[in-house]
N, C-alpha and C. Protein backbone atom coordinates (compact mmCIF):
# COMPACT_ATOMS: atom_id res chain seq x y z
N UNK A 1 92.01 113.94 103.90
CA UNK A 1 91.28 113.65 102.66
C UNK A 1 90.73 114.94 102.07
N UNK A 2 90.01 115.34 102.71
CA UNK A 2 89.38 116.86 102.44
C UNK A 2 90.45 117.81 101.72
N UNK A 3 92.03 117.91 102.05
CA UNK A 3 92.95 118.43 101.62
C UNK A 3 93.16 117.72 100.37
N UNK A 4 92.98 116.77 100.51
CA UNK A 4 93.85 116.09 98.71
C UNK A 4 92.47 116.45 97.87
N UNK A 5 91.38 116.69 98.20
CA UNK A 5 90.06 116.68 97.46
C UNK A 5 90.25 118.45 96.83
N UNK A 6 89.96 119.21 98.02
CA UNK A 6 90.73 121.06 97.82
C UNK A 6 91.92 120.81 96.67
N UNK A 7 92.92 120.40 97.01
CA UNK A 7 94.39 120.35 95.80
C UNK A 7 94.20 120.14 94.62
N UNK A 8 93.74 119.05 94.88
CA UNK A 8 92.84 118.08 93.85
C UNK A 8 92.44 119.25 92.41
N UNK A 9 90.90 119.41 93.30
CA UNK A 9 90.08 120.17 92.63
C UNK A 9 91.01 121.56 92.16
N UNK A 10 91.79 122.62 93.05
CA UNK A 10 92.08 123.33 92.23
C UNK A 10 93.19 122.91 91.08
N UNK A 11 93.98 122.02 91.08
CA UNK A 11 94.80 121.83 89.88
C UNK A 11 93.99 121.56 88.45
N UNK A 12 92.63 120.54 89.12
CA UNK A 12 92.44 119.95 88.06
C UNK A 12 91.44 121.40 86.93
N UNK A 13 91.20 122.39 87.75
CA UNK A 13 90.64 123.58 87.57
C UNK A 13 91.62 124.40 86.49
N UNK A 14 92.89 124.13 87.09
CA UNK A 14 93.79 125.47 86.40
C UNK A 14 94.44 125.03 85.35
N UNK A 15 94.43 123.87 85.18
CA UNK A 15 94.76 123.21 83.83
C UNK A 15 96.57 123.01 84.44
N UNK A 16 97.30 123.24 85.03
CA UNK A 16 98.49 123.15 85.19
C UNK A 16 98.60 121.59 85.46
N UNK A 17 100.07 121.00 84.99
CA UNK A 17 100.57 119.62 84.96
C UNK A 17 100.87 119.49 86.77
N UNK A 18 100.30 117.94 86.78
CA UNK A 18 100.21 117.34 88.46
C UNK A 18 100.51 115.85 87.98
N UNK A 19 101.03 115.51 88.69
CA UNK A 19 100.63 113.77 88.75
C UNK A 19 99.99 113.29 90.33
N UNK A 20 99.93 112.09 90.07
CA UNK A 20 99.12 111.86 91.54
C UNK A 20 100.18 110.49 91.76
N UNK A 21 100.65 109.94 93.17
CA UNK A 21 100.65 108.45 93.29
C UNK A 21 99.28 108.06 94.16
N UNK A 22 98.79 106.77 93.75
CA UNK A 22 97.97 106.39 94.98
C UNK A 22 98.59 105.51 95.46
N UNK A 23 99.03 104.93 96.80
CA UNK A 23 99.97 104.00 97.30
C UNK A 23 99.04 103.29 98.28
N UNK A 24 99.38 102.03 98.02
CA UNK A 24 98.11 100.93 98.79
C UNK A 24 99.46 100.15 99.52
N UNK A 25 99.46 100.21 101.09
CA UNK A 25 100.45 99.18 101.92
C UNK A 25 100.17 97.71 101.27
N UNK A 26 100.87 97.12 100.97
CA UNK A 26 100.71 95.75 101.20
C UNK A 26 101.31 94.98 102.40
N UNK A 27 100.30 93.91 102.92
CA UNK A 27 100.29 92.98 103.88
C UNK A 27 100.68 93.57 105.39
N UNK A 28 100.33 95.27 105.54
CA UNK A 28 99.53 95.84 106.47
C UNK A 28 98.94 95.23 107.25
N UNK A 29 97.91 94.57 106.71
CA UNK A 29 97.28 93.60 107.46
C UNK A 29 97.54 92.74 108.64
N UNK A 30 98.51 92.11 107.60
CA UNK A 30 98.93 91.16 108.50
C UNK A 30 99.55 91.48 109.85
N UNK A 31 100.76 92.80 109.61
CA UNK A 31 100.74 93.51 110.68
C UNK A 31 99.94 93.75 111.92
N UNK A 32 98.90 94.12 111.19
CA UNK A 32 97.43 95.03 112.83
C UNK A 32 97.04 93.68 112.96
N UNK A 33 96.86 92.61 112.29
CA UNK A 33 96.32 91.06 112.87
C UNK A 33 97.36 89.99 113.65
N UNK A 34 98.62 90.00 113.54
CA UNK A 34 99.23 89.58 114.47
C UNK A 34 100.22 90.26 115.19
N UNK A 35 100.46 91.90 115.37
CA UNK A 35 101.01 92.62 116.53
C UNK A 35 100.53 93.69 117.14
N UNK A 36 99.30 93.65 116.26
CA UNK A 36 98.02 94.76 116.67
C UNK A 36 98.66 95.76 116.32
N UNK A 37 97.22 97.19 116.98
CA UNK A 37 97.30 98.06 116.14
C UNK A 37 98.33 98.89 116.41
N UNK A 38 98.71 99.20 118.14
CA UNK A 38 99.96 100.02 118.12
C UNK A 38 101.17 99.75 117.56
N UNK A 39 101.23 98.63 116.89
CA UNK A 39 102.49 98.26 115.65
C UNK A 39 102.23 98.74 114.61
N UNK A 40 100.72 98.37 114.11
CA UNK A 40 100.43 99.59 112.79
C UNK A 40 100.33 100.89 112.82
N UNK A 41 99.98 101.21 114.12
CA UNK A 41 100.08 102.71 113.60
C UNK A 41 101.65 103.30 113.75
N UNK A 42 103.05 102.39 114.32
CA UNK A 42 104.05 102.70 114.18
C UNK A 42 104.40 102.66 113.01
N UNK A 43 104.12 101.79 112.12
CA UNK A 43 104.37 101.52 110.80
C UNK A 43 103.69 102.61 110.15
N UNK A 44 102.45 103.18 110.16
CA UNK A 44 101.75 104.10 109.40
C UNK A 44 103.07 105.06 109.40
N UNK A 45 103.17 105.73 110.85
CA UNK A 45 104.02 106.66 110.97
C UNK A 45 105.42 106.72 110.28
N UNK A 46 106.20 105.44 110.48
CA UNK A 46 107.41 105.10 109.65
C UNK A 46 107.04 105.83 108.25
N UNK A 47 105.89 104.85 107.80
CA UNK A 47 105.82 104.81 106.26
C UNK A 47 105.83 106.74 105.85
N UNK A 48 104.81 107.14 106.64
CA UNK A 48 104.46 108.34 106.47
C UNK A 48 105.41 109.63 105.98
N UNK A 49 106.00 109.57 107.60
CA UNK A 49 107.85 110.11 106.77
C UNK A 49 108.48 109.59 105.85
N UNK A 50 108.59 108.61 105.06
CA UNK A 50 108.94 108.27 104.16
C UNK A 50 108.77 108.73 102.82
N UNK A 51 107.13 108.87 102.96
CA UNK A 51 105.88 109.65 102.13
C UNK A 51 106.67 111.36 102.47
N UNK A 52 106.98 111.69 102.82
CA UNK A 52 106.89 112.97 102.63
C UNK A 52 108.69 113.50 102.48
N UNK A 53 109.61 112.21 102.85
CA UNK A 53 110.80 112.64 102.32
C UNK A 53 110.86 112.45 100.58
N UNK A 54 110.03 112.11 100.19
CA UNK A 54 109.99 111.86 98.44
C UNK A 54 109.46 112.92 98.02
N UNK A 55 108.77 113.98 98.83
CA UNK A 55 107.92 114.75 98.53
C UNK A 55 108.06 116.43 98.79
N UNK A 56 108.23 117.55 97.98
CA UNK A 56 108.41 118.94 98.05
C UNK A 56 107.59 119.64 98.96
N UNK A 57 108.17 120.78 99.11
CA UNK A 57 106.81 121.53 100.22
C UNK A 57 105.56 121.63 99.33
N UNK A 58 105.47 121.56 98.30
CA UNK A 58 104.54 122.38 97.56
C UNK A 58 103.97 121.29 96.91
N UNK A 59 104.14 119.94 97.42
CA UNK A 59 103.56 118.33 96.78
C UNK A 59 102.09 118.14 97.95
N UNK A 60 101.38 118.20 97.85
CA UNK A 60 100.50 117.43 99.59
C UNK A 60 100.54 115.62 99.02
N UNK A 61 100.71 115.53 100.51
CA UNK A 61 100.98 114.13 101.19
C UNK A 61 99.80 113.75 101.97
N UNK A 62 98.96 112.51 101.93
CA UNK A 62 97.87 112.80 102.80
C UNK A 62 97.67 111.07 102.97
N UNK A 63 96.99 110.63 104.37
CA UNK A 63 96.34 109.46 104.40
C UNK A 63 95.31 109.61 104.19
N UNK A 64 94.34 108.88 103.06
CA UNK A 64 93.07 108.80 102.21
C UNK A 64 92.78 107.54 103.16
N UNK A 65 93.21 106.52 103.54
CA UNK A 65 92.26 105.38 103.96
C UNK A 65 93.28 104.96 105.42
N UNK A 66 92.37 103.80 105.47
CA UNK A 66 93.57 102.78 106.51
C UNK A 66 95.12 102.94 106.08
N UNK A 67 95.14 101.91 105.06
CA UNK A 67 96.64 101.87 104.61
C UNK A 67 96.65 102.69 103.44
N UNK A 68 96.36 103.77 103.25
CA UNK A 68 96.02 103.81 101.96
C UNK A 68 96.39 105.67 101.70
N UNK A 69 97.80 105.97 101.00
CA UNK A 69 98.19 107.34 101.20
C UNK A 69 97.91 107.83 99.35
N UNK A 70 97.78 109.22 99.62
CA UNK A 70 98.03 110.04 97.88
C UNK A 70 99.14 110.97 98.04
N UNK A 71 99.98 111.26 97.16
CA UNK A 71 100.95 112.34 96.89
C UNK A 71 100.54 112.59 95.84
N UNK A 72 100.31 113.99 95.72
CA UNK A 72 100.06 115.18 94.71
C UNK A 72 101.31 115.58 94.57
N UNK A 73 101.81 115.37 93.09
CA UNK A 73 103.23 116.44 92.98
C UNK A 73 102.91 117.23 91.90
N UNK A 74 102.90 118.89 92.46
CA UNK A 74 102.40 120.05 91.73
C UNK A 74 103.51 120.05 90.34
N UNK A 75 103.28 120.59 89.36
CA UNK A 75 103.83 120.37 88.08
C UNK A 75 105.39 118.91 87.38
N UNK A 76 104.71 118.42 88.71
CA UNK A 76 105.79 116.92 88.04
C UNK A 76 105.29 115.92 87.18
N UNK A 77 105.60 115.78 85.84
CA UNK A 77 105.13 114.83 84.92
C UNK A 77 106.20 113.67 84.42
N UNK A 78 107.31 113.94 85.15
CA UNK A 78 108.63 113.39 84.02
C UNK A 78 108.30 111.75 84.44
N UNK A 79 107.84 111.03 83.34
CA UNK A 79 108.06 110.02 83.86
C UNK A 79 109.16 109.08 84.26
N UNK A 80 110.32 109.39 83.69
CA UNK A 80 111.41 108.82 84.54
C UNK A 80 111.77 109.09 85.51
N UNK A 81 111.66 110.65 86.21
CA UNK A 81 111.61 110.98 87.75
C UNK A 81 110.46 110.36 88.52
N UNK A 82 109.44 110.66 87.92
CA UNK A 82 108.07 109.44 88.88
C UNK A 82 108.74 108.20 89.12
N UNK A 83 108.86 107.35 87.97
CA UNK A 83 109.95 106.37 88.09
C UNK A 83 110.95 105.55 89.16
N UNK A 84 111.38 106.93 89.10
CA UNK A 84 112.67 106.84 90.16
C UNK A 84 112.29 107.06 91.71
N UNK A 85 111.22 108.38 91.75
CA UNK A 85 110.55 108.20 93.14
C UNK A 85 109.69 107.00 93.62
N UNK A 86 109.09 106.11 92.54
CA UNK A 86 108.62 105.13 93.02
C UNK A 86 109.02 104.21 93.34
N UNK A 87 109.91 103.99 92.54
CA UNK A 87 111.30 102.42 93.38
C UNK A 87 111.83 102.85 94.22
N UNK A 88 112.05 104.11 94.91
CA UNK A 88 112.74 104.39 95.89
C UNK A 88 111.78 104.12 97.19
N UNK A 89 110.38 104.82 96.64
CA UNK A 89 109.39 105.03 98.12
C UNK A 89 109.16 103.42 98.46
N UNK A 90 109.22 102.81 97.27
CA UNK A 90 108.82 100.63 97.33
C UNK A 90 109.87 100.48 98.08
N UNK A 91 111.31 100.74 97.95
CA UNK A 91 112.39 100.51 98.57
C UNK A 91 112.81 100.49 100.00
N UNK A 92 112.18 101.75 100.30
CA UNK A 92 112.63 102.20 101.44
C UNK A 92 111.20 101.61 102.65
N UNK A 93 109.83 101.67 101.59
CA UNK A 93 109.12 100.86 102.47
C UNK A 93 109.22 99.61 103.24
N UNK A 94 109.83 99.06 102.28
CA UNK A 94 110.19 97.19 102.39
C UNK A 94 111.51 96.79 103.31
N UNK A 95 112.11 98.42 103.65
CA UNK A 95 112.77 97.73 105.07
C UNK A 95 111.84 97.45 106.14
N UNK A 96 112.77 95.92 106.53
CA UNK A 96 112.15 96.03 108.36
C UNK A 96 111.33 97.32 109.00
N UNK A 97 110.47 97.35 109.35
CA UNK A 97 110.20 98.45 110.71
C UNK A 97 110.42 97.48 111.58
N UNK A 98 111.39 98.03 113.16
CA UNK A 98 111.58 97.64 114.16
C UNK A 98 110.19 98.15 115.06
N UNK A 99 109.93 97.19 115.65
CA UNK A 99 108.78 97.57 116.83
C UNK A 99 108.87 96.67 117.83
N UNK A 100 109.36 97.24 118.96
CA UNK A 100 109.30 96.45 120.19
C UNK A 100 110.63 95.76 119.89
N UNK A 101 110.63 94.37 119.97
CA UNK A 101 111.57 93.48 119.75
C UNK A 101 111.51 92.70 119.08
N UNK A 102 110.77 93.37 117.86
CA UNK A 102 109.89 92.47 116.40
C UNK A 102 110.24 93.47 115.03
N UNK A 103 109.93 92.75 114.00
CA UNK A 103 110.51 93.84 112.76
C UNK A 103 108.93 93.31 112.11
N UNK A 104 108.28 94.59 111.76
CA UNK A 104 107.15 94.86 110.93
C UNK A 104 107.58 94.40 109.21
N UNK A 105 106.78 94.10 108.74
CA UNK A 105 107.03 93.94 107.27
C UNK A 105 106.08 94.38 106.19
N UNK A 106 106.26 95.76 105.65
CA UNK A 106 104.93 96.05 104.35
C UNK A 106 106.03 95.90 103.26
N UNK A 107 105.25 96.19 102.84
CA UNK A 107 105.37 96.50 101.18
C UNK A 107 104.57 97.75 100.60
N UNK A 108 104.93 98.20 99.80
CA UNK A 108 103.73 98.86 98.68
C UNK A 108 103.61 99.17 97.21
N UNK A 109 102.04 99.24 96.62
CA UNK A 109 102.23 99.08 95.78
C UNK A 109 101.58 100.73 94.86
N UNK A 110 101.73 100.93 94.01
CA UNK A 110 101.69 102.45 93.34
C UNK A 110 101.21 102.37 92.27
N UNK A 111 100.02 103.73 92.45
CA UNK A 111 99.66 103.76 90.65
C UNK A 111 99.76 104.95 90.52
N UNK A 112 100.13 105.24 89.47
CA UNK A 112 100.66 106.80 88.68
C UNK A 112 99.49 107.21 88.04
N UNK A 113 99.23 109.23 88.16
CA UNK A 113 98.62 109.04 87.04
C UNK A 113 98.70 110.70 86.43
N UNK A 114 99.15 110.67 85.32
CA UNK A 114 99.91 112.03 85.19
C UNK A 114 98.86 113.19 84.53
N UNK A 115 98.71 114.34 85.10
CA UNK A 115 97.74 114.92 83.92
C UNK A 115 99.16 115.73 83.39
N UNK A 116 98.65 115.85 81.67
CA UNK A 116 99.51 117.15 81.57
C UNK A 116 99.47 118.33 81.18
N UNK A 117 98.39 118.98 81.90
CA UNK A 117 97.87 120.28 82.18
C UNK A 117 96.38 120.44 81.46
N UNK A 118 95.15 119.25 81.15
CA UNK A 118 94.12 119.45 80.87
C UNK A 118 93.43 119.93 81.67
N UNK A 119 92.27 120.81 81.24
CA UNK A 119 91.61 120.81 82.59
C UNK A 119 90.49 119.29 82.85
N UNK A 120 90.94 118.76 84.00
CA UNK A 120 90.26 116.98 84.29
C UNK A 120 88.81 117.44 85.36
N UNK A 121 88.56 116.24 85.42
CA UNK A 121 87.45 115.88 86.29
C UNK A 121 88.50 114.96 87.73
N UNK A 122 88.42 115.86 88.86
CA UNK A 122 88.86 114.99 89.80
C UNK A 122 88.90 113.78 90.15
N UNK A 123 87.13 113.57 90.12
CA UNK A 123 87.16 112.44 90.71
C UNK A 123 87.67 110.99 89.52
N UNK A 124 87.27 111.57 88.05
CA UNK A 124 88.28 110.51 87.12
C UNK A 124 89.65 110.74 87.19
N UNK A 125 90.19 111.72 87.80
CA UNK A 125 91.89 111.88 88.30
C UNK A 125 92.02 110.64 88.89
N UNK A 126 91.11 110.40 90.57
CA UNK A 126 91.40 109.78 91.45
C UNK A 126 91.10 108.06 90.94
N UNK A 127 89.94 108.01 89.77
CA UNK A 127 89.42 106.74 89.23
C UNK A 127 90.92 106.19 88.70
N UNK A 128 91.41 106.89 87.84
CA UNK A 128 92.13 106.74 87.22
C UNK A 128 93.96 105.79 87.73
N UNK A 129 94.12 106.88 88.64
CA UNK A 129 95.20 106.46 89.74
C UNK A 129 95.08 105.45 90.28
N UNK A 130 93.44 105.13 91.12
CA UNK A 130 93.41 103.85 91.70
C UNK A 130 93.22 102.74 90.44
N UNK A 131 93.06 102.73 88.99
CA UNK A 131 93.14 102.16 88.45
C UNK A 131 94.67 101.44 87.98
N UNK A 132 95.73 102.52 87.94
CA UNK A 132 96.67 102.12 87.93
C UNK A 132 97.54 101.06 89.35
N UNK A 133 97.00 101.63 90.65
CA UNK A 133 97.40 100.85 91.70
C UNK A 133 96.87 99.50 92.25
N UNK A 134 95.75 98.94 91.07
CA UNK A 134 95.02 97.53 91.47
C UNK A 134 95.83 97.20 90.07
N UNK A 135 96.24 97.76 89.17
CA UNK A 135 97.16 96.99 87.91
C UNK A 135 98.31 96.64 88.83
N UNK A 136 98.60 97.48 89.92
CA UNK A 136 100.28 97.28 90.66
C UNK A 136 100.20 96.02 91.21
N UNK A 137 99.26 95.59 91.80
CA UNK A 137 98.64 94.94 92.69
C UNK A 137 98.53 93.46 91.67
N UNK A 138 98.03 93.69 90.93
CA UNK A 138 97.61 92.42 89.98
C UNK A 138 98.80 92.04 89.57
N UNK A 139 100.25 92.85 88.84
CA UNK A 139 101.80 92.65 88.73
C UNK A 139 102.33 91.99 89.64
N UNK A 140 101.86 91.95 90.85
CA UNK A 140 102.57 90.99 92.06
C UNK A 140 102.97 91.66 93.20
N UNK A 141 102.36 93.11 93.53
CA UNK A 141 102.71 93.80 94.64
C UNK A 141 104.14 94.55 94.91
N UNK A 142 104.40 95.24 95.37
CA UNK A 142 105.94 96.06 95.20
C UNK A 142 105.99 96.24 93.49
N UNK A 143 104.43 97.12 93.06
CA UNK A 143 104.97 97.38 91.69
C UNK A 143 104.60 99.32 91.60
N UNK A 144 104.75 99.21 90.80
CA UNK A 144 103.95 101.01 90.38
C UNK A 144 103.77 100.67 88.78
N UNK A 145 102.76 101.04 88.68
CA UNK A 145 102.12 101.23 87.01
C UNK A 145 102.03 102.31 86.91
N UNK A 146 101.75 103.30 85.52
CA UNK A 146 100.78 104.37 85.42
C UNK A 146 99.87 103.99 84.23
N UNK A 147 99.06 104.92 84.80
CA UNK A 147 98.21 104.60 83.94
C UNK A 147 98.09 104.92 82.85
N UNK A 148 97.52 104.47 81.92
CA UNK A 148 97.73 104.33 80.17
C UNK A 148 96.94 104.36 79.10
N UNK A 149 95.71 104.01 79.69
CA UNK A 149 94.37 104.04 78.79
C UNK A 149 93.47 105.45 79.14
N UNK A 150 93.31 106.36 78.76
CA UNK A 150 92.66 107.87 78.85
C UNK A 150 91.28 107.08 78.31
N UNK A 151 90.59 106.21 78.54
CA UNK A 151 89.35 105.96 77.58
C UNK A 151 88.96 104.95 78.57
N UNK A 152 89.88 104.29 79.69
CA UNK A 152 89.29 103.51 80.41
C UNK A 152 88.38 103.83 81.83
N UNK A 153 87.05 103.24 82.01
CA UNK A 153 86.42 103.45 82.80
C UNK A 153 86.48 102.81 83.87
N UNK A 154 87.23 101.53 83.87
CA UNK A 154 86.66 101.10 85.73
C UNK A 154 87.80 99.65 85.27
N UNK A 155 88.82 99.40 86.31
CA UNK A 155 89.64 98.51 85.91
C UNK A 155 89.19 96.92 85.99
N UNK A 156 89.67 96.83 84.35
CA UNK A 156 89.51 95.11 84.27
C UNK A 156 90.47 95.04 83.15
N UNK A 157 90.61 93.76 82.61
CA UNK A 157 91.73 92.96 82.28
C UNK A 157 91.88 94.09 81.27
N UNK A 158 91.52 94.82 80.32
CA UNK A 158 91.71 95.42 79.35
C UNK A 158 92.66 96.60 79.52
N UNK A 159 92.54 96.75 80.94
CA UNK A 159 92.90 98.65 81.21
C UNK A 159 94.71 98.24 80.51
N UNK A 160 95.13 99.17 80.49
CA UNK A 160 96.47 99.24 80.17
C UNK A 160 97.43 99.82 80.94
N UNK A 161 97.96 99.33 81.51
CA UNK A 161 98.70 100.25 82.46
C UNK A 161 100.79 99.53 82.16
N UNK A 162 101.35 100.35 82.36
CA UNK A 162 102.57 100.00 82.60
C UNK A 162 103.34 100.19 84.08
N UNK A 163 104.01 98.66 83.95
CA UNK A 163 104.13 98.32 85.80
C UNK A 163 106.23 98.43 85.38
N UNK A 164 106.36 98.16 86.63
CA UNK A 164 107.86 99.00 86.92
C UNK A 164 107.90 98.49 88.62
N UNK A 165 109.56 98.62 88.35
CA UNK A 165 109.74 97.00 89.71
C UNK A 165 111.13 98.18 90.35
């Protein structure tokens, strides 16, 4: 965390273009509640490499929560390449994980959020992103939005975000 906060802060400092994903597992849960936790943390790990084959040396990759990862990609804005990395990372999440003699099942869901080279306020970077990933969430899960409203403060029905399957 401390690392995505450092990255964070200097991009949002130098004015250079970043986007962020915030990626929330879905039904994780259910996982650590009926095969416990050494199945989730196999799954963390799965997912993890996954997280970082989408991702450049020069992107940081980090777990922020339980289920709950950020990728920083240093001057990537294109939104049709975001795009494309995000149906891929949903994709590749939503195979089976094998564990034991059982197959794990997540999902995830993604919110985008692009600066393009202002100098920002981090922590509305990070508001912002998780605003787009509870719009993913509200779309029906296995979505990615980005976010869309530069004026919105705290997500409710109004925010605007565009979702992508």
């Amino acid at each position: 965390r401390r690392a995505v906060d450092q990255v964070l802060d200097r991009l949002c400092r130098s004015g250079q273009p970043f986007s962020i994903m915030h990626i929330d597992l879905d039904y994780f849960k259910q996982v650590n509640d009926t095969m416990g936790h050494e199945a989730g943390d196999h799954v963390l790990k799965v997912v993890s490499r996954s997280m970082a084959d989408t991702s450049r040396k020069d992107d940081t990759t980090a777990r922020v929560g339980g289920d709950e990862f950020v990728i920083i990609y240093n001057t990537l804005v294109n939104r049709d390449r975001l795009s494309d990395l995000a149906g891929h990372l949903i994709s590749r999440i939503e195979h089976p994980i094998p564990f034991e003699d059982r197959e794990c099942n997540v999902s995830a869901s993604i919110g985008i959020f692009c600066s393009e080279g202002d100098e920002q306020d981090p922590a509305k970077v990070m508001e912002q992103a998780d605003i787009a990933l509870y719009a993913a969430k509200r779309a029906g899960r296995a979505q990615y939005c980005f976010f869309e409203d530069q004026d919105a403060v705290s997500a409710d029905e109004n925010t605007t975000a565009i979702a992508g399957e």
